[in-house]
PDB file of N, CA and C in Angstrom:
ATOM      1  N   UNK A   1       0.829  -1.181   0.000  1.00  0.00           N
ATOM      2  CA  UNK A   1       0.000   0.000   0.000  1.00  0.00           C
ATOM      3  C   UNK A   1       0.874   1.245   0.000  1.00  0.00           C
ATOM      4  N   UNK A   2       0.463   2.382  -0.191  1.00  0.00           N
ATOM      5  CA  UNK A   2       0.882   3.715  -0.565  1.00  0.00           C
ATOM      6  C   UNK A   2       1.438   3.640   0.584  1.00  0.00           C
ATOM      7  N   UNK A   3       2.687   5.038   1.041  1.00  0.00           N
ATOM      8  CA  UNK A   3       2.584   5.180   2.449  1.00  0.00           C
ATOM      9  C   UNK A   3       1.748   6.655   2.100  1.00  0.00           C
ATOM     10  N   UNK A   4       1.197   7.133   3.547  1.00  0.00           N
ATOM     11  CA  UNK A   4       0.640   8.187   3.955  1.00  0.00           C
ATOM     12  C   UNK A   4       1.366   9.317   4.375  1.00  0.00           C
ATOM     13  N   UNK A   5       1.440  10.338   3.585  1.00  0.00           N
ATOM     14  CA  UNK A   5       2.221  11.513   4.069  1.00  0.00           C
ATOM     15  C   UNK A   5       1.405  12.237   5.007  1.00  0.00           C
ATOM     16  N   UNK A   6       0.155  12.712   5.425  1.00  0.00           N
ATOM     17  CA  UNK A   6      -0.453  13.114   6.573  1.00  0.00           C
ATOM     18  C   UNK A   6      -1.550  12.278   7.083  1.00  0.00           C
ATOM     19  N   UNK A   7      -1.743  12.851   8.757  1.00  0.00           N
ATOM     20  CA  UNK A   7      -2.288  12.257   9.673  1.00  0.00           C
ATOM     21  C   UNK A   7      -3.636  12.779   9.994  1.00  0.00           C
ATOM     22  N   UNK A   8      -4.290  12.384  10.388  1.00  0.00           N
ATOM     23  CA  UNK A   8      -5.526  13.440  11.117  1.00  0.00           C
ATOM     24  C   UNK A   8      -5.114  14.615  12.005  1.00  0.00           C
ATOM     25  N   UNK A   9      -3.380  14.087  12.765  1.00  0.00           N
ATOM     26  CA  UNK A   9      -3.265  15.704  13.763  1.00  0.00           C
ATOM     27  C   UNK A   9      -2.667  16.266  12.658  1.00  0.00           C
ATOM     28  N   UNK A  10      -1.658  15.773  11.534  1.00  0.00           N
ATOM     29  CA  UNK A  10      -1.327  16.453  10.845  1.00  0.00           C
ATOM     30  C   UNK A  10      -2.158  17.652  10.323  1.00  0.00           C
ATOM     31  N   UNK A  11      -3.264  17.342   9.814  1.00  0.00           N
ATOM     32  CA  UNK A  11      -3.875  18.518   9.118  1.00  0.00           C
ATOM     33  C   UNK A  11      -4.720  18.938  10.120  1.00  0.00           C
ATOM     34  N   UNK A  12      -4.856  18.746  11.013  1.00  0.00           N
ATOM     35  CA  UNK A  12      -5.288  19.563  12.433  1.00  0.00           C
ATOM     36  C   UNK A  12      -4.661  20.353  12.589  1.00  0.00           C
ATOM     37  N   UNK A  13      -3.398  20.247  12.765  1.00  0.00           N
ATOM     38  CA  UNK A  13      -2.191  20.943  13.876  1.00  0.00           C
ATOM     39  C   UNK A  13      -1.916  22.005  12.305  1.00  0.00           C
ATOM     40  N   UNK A  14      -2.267  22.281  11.421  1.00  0.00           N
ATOM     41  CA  UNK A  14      -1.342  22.578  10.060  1.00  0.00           C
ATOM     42  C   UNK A  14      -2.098  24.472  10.434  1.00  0.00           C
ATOM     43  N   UNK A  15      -1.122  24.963  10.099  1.00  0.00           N
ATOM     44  CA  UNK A  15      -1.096  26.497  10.455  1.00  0.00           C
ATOM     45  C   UNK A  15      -0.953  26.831   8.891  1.00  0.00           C
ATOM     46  N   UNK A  16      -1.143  27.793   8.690  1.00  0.00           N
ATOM     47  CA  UNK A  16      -1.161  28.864   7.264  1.00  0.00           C
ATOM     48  C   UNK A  16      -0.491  30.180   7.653  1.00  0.00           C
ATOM     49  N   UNK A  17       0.188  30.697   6.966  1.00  0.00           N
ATOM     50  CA  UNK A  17       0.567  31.932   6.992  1.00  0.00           C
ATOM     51  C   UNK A  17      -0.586  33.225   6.801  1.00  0.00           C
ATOM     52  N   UNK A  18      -0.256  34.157   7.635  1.00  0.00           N
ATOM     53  CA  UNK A  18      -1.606  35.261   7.152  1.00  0.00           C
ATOM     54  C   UNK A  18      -0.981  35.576   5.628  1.00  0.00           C
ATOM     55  N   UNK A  19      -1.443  36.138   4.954  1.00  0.00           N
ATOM     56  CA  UNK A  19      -1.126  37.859   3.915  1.00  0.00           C
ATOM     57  C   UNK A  19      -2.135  38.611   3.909  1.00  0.00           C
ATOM     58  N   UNK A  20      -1.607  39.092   3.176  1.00  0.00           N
ATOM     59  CA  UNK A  20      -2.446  40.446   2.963  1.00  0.00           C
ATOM     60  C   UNK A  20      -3.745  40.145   2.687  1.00  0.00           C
ATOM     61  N   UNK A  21      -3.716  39.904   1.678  1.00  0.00           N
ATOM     62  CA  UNK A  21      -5.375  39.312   0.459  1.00  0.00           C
ATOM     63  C   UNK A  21      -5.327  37.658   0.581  1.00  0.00           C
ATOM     64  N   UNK A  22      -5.366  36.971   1.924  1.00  0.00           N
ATOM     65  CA  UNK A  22      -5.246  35.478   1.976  1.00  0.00           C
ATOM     66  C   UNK A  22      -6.308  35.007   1.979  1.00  0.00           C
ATOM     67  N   UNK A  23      -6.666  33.740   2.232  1.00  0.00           N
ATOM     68  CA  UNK A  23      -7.904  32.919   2.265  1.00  0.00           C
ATOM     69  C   UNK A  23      -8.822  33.438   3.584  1.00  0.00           C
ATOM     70  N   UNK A  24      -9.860  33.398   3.161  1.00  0.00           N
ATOM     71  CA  UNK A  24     -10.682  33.473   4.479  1.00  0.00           C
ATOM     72  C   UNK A  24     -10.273  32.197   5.593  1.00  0.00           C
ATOM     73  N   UNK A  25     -10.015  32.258   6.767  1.00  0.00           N
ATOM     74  CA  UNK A  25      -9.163  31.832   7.703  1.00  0.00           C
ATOM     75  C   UNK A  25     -10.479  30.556   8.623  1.00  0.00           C
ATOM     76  N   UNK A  26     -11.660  31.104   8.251  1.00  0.00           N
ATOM     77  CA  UNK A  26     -12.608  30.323   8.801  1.00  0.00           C
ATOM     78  C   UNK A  26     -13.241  29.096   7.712  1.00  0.00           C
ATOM     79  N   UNK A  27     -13.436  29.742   6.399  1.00  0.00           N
ATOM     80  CA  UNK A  27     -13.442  28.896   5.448  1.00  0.00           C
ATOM     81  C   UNK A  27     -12.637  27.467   5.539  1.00  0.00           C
ATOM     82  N   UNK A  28     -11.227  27.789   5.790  1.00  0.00           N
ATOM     83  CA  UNK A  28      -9.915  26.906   5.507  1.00  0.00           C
ATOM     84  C   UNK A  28     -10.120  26.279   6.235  1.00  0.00           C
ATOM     85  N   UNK A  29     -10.469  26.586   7.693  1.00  0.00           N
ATOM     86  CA  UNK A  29     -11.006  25.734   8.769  1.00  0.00           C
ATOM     87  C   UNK A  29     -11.548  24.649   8.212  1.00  0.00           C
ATOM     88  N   UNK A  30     -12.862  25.205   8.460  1.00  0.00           N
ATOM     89  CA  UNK A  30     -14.106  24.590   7.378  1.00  0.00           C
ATOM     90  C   UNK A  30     -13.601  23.316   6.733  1.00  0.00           C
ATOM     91  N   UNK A  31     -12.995  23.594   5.501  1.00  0.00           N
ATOM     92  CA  UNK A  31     -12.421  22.858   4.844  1.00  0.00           C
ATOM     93  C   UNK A  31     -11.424  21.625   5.664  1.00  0.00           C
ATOM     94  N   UNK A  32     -10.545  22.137   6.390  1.00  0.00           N
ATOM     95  CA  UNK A  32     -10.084  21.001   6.819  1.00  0.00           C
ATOM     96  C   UNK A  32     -10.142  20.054   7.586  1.00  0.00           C
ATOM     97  N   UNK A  33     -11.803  20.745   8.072  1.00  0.00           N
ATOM     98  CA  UNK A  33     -12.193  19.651   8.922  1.00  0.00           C
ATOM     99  C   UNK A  33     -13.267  18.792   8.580  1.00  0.00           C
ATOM    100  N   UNK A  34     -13.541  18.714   7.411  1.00  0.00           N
ATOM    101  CA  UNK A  34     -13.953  18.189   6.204  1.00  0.00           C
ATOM    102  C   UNK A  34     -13.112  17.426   6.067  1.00  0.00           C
ATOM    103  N   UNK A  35     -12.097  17.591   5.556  1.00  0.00           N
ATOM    104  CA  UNK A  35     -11.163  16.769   5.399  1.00  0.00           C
ATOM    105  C   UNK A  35     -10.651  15.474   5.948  1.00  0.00           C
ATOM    106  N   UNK A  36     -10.829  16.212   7.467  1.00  0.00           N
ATOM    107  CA  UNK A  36     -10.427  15.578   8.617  1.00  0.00           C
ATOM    108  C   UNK A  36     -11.449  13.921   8.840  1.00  0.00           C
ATOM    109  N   UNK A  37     -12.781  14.539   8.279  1.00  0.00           N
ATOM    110  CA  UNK A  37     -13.742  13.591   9.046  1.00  0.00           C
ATOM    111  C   UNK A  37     -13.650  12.609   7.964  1.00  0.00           C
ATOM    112  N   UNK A  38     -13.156  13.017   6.511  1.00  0.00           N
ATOM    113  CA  UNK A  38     -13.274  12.069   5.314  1.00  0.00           C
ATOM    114  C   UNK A  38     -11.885  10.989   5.664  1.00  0.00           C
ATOM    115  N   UNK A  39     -10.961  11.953   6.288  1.00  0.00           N
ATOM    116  CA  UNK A  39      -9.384  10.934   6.594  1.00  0.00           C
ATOM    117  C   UNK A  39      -9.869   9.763   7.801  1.00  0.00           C
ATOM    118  N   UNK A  40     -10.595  10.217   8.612  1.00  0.00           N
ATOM    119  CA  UNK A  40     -10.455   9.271   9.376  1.00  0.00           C
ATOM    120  C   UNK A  40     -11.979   7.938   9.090  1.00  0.00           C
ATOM    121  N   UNK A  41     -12.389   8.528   8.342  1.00  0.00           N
ATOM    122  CA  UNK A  41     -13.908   7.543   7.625  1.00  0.00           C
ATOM    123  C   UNK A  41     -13.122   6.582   6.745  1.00  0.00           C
ATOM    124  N   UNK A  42     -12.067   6.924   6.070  1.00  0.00           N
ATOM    125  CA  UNK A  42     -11.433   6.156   5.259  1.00  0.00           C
ATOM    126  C   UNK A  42      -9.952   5.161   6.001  1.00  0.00           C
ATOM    127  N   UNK A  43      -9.703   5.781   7.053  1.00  0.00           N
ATOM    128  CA  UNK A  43      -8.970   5.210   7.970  1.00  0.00           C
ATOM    129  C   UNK A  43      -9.555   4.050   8.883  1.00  0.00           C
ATOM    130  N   UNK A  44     -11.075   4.303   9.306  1.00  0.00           N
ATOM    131  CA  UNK A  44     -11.466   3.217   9.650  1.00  0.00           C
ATOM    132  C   UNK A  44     -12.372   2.152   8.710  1.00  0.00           C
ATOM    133  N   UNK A  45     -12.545   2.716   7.688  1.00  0.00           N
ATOM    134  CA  UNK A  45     -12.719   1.734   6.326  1.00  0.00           C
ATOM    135  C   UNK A  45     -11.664   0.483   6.304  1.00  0.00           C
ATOM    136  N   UNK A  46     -10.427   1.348   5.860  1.00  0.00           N
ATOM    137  CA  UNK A  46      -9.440   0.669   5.860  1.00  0.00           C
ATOM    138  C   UNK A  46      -9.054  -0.408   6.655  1.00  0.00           C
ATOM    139  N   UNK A  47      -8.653  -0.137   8.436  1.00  0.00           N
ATOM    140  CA  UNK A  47      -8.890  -0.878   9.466  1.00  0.00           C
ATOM    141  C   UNK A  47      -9.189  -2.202   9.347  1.00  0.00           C
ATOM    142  N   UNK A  48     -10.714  -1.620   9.248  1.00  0.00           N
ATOM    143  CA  UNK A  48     -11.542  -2.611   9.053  1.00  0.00           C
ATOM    144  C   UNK A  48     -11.488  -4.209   7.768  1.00  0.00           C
ATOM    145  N   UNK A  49     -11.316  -3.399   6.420  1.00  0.00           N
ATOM    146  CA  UNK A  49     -10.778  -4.011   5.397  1.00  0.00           C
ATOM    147  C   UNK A  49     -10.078  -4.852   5.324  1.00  0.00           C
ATOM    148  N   UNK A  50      -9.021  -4.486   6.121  1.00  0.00           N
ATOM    149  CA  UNK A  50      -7.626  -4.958   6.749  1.00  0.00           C
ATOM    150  C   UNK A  50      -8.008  -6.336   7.323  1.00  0.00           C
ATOM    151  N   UNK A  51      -8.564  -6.224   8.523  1.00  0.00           N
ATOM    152  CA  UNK A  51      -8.683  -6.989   9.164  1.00  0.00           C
ATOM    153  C   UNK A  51      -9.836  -8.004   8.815  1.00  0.00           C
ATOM    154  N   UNK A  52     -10.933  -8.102   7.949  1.00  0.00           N
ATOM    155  CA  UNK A  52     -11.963  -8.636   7.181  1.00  0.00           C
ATOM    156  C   UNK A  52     -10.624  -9.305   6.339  1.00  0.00           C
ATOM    157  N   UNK A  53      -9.869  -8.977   5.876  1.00  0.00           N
ATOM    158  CA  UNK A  53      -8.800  -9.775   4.689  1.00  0.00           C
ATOM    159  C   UNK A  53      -8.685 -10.612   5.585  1.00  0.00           C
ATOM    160  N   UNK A  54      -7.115 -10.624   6.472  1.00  0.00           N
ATOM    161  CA  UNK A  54      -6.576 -11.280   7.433  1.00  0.00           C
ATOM    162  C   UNK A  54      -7.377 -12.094   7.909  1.00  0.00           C
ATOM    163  N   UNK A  55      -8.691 -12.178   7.903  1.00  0.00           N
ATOM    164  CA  UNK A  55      -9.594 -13.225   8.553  1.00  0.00           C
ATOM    165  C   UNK A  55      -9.753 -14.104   7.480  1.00  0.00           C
ATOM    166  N   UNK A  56     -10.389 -13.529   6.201  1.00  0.00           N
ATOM    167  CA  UNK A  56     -10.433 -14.329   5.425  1.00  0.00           C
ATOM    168  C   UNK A  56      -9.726 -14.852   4.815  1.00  0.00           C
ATOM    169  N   UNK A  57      -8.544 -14.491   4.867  1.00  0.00           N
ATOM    170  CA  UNK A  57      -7.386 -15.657   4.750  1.00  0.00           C
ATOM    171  C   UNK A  57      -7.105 -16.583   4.985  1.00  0.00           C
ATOM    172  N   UNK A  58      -6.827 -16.326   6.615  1.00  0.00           N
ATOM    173  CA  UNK A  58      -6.895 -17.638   7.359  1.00  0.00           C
ATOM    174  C   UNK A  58      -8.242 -18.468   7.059  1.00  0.00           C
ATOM    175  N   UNK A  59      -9.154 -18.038   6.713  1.00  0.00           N
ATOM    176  CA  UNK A  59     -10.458 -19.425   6.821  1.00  0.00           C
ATOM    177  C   UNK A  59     -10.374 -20.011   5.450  1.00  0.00           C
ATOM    178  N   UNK A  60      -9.470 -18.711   4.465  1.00  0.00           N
ATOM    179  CA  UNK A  60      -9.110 -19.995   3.435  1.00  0.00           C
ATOM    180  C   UNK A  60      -7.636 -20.948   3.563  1.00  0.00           C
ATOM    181  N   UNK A  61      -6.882 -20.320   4.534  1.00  0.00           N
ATOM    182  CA  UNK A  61      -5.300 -21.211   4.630  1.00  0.00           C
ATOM    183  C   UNK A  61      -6.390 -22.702   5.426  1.00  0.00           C
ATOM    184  N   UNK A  62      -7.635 -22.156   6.605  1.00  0.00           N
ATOM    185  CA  UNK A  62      -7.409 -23.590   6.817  1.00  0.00           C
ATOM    186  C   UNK A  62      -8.268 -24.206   6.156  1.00  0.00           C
ATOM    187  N   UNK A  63      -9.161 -24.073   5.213  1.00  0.00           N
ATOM    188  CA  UNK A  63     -10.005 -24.699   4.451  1.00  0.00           C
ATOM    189  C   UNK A  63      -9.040 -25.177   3.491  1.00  0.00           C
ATOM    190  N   UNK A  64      -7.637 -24.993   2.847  1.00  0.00           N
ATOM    191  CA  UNK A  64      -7.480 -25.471   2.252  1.00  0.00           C
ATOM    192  C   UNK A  64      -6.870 -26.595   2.826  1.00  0.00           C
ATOM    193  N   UNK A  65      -5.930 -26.647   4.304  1.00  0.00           N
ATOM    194  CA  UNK A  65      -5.134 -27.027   4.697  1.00  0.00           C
ATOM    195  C   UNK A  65      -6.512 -28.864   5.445  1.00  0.00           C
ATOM    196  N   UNK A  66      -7.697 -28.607   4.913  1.00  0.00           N
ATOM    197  CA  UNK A  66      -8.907 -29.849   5.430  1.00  0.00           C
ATOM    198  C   UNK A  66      -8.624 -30.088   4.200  1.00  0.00           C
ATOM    199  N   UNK A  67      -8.814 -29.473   3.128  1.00  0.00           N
ATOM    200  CA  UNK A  67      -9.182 -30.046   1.930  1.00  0.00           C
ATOM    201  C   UNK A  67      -8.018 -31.036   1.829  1.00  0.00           C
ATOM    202  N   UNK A  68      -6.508 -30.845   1.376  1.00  0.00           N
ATOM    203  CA  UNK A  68      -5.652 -31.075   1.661  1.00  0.00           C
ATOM    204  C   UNK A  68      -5.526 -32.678   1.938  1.00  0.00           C
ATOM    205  N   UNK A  69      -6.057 -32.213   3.655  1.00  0.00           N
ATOM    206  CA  UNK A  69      -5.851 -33.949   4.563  1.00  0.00           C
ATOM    207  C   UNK A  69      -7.109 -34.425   4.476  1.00  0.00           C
ATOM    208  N   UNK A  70      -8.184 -34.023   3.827  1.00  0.00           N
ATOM    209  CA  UNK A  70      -9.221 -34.550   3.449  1.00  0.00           C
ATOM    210  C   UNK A  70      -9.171 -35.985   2.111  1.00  0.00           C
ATOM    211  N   UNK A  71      -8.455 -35.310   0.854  1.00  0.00           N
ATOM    212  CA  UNK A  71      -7.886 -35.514  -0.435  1.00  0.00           C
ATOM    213  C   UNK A  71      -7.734 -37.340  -0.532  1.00  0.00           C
ATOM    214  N   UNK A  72      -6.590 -37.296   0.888  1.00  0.00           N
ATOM    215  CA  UNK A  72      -5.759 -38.694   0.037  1.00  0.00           C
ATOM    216  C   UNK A  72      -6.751 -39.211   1.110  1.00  0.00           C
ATOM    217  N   UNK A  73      -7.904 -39.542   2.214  1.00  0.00           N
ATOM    218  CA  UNK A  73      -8.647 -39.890   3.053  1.00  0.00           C
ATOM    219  C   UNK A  73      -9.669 -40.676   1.913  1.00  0.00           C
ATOM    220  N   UNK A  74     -10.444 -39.721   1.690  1.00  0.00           N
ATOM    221  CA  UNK A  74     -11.330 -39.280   0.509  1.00  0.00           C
ATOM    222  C   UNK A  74     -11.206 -40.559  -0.156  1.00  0.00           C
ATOM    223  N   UNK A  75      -9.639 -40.296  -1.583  1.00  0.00           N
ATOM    224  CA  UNK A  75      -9.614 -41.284  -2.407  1.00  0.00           C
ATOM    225  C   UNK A  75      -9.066 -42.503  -1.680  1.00  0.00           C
ATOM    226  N   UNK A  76      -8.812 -42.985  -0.884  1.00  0.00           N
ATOM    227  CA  UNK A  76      -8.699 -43.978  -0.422  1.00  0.00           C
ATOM    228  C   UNK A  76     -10.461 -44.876  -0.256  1.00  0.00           C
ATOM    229  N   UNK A  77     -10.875 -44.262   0.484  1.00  0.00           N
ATOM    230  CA  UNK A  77     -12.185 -44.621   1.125  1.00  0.00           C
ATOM    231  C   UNK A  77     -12.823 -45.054  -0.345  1.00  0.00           C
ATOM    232  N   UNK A  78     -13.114 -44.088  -1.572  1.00  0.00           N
ATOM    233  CA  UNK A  78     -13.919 -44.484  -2.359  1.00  0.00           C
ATOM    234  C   UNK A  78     -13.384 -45.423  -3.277  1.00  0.00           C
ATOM    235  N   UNK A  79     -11.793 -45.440  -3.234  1.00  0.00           N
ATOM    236  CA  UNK A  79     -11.750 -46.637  -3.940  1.00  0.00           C
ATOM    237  C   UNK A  79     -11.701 -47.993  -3.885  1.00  0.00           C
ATOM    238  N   UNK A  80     -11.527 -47.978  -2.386  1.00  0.00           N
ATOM    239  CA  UNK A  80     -11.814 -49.351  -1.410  1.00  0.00           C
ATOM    240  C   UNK A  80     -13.159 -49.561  -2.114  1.00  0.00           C
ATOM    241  N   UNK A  81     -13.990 -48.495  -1.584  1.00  0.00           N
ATOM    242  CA  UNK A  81     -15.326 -48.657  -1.069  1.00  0.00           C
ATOM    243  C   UNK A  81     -15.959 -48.439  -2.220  1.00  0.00           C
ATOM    244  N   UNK A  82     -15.651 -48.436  -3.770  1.00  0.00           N
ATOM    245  CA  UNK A  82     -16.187 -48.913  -4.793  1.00  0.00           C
ATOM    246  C   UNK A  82     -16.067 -49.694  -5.250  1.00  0.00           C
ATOM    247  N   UNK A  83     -14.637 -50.209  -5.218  1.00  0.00           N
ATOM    248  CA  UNK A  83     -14.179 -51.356  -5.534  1.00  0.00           C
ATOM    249  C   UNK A  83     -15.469 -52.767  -4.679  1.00  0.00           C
ATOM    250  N   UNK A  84     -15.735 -52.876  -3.044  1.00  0.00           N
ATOM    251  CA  UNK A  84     -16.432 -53.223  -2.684  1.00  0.00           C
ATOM    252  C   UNK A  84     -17.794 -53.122  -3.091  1.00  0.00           C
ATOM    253  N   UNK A  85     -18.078 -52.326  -3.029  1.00  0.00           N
ATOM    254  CA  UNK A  85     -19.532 -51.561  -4.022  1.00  0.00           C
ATOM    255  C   UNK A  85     -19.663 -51.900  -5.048  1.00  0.00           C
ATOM    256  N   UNK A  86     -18.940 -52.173  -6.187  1.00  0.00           N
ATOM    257  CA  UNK A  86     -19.185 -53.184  -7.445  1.00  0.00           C
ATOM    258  C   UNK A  86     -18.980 -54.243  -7.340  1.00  0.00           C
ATOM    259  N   UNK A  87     -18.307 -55.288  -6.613  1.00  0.00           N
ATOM    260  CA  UNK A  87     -18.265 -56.737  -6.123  1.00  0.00           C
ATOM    261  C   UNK A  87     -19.825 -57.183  -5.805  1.00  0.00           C
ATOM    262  N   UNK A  88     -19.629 -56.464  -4.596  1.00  0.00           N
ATOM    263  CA  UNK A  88     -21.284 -56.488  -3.812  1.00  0.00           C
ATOM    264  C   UNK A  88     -22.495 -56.292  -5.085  1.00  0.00           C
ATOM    265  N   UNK A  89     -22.072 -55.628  -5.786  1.00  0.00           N
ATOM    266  CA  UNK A  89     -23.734 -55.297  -6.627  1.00  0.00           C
ATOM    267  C   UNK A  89     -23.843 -56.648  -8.293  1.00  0.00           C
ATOM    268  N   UNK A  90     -22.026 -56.760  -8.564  1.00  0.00           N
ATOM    269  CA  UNK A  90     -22.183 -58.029  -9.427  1.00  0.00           C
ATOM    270  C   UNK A  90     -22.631 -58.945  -8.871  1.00  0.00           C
ATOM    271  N   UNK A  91     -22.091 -59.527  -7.690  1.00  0.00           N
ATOM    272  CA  UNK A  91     -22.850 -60.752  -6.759  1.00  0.00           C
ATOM    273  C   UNK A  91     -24.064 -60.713  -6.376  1.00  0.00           C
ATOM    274  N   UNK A  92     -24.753 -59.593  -5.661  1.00  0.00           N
ATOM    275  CA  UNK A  92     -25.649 -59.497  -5.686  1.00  0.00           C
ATOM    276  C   UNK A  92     -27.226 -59.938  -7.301  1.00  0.00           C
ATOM    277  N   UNK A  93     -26.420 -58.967  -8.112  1.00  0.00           N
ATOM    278  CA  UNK A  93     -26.697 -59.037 -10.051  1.00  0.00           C
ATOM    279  C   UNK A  93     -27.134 -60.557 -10.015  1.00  0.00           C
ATOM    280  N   UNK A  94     -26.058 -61.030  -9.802  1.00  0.00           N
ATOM    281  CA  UNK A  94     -26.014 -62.731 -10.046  1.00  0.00           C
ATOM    282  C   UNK A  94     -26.889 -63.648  -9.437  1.00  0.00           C
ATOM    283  N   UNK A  95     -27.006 -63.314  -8.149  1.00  0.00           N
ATOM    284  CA  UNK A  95     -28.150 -64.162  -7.646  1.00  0.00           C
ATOM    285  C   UNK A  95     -29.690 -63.583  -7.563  1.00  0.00           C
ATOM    286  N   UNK A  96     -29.957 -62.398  -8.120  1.00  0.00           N
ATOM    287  CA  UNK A  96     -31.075 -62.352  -9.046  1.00  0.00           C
ATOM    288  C   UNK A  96     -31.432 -62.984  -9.981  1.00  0.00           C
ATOM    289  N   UNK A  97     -30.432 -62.677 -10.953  1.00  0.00           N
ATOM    290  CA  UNK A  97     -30.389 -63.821 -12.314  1.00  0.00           C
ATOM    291  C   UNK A  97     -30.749 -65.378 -11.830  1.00  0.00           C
ATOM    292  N   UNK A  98     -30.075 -65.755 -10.896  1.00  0.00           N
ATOM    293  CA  UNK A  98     -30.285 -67.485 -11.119  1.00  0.00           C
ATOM    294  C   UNK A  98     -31.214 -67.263 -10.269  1.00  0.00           C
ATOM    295  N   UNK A  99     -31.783 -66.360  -9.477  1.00  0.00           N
ATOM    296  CA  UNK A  99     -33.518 -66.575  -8.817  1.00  0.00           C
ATOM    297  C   UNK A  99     -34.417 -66.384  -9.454  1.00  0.00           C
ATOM    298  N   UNK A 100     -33.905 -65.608 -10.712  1.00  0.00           N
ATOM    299  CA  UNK A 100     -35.441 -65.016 -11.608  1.00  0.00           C
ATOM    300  C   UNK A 100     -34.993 -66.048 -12.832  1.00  0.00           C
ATOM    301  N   UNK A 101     -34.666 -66.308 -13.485  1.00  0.00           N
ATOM    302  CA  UNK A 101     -34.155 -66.714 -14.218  1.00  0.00           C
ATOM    303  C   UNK A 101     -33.449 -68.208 -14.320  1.00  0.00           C
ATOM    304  N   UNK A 102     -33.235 -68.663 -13.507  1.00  0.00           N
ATOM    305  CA  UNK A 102     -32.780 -70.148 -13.507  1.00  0.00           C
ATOM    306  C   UNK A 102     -33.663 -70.786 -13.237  1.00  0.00           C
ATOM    307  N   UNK A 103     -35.216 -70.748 -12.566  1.00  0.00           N
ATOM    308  CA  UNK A 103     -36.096 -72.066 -12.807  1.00  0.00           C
ATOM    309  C   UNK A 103     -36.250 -71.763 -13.900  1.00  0.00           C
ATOM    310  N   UNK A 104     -36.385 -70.666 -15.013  1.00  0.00           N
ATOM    311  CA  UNK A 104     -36.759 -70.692 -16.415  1.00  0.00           C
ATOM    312  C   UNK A 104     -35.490 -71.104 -17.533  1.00  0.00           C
ATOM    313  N   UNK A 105     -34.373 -71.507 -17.234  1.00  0.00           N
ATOM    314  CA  UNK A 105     -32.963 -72.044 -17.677  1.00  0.00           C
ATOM    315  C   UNK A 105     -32.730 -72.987 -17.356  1.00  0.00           C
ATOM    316  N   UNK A 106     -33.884 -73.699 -16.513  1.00  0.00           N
ATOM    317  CA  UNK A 106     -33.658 -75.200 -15.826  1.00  0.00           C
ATOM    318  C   UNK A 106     -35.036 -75.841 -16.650  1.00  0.00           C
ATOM    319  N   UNK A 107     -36.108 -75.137 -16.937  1.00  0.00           N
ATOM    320  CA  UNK A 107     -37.097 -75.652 -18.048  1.00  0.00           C
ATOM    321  C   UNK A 107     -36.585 -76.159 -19.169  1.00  0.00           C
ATOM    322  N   UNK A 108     -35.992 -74.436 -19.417  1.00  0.00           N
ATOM    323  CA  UNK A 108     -35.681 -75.024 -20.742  1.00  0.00           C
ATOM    324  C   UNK A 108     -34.078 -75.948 -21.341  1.00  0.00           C
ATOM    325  N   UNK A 109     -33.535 -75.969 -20.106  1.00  0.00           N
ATOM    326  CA  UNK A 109     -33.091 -77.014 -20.675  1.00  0.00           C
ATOM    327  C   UNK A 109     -33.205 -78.619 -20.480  1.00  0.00           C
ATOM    328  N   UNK A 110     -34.810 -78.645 -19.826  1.00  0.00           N
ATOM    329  CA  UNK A 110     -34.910 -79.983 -19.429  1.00  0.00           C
ATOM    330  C   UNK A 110     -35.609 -80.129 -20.945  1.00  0.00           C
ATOM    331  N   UNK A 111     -36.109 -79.568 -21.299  1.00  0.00           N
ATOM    332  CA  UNK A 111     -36.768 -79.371 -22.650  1.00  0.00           C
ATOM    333  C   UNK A 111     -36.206 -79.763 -23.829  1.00  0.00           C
ATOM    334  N   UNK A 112     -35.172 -78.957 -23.717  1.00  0.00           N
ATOM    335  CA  UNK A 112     -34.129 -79.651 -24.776  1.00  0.00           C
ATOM    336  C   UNK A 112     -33.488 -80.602 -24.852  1.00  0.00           C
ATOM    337  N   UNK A 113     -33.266 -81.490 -23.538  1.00  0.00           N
ATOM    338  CA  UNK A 113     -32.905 -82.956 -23.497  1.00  0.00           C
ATOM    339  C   UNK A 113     -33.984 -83.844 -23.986  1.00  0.00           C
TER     340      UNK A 113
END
């Protein structure tokens, strides 16, 4: 980020020279305390900003840091556990077939003898 060349006392504390034909002295006031209220609205913008980042950082360092040790957990589990999961559902497959299907494969091939 930029650095900041003035402060809120900065342009508080900031004096002007008189002259002759100078600025109206109450105006300038005016003005810089305008100024003043916009520096420090944007100062606690900032702050704030700041610290909304820094948070959300961290909830993504540790979201990534689950994902991460989540990953090799994860593919382990599903490939066990599909690998099992298609065993289970061919075997399963199979003794449908010869329950639905094998007194009618046992007809017909008494049939054909």
């Amino acid at each position: 980020m930029a650095d900041k060349n003035l402060t809120t006392k900065d342009i508080l504390q900031k004096e002007f020279k008189s002259a002759m034909r100078g600025y109206n002295v109450a105006e300038v006031d005016e003005y810089l305390d305008m100024i003043i209220r916009d520096y420090e609205s944007y100062q606690k913008d900032l702050s704030y900003l700041q610290s909304e980042n820094e948070r959300l950082m961290s909830r993504v360092d540790e979201l990534t840091k689950q994902a991460v040790l989540a990953k090799p957990n994860q593919s382990n589990v599903s490939s066990v556990g599909s690998g099992v999961t298609n065993f289970d559902i061919l075997k399963r497959l199979s003794n449908l077939e010869k329950h639905v299907f094998g007194s009618k494969l046992d007809e017909t091939n008494e049939e054909a003898n």
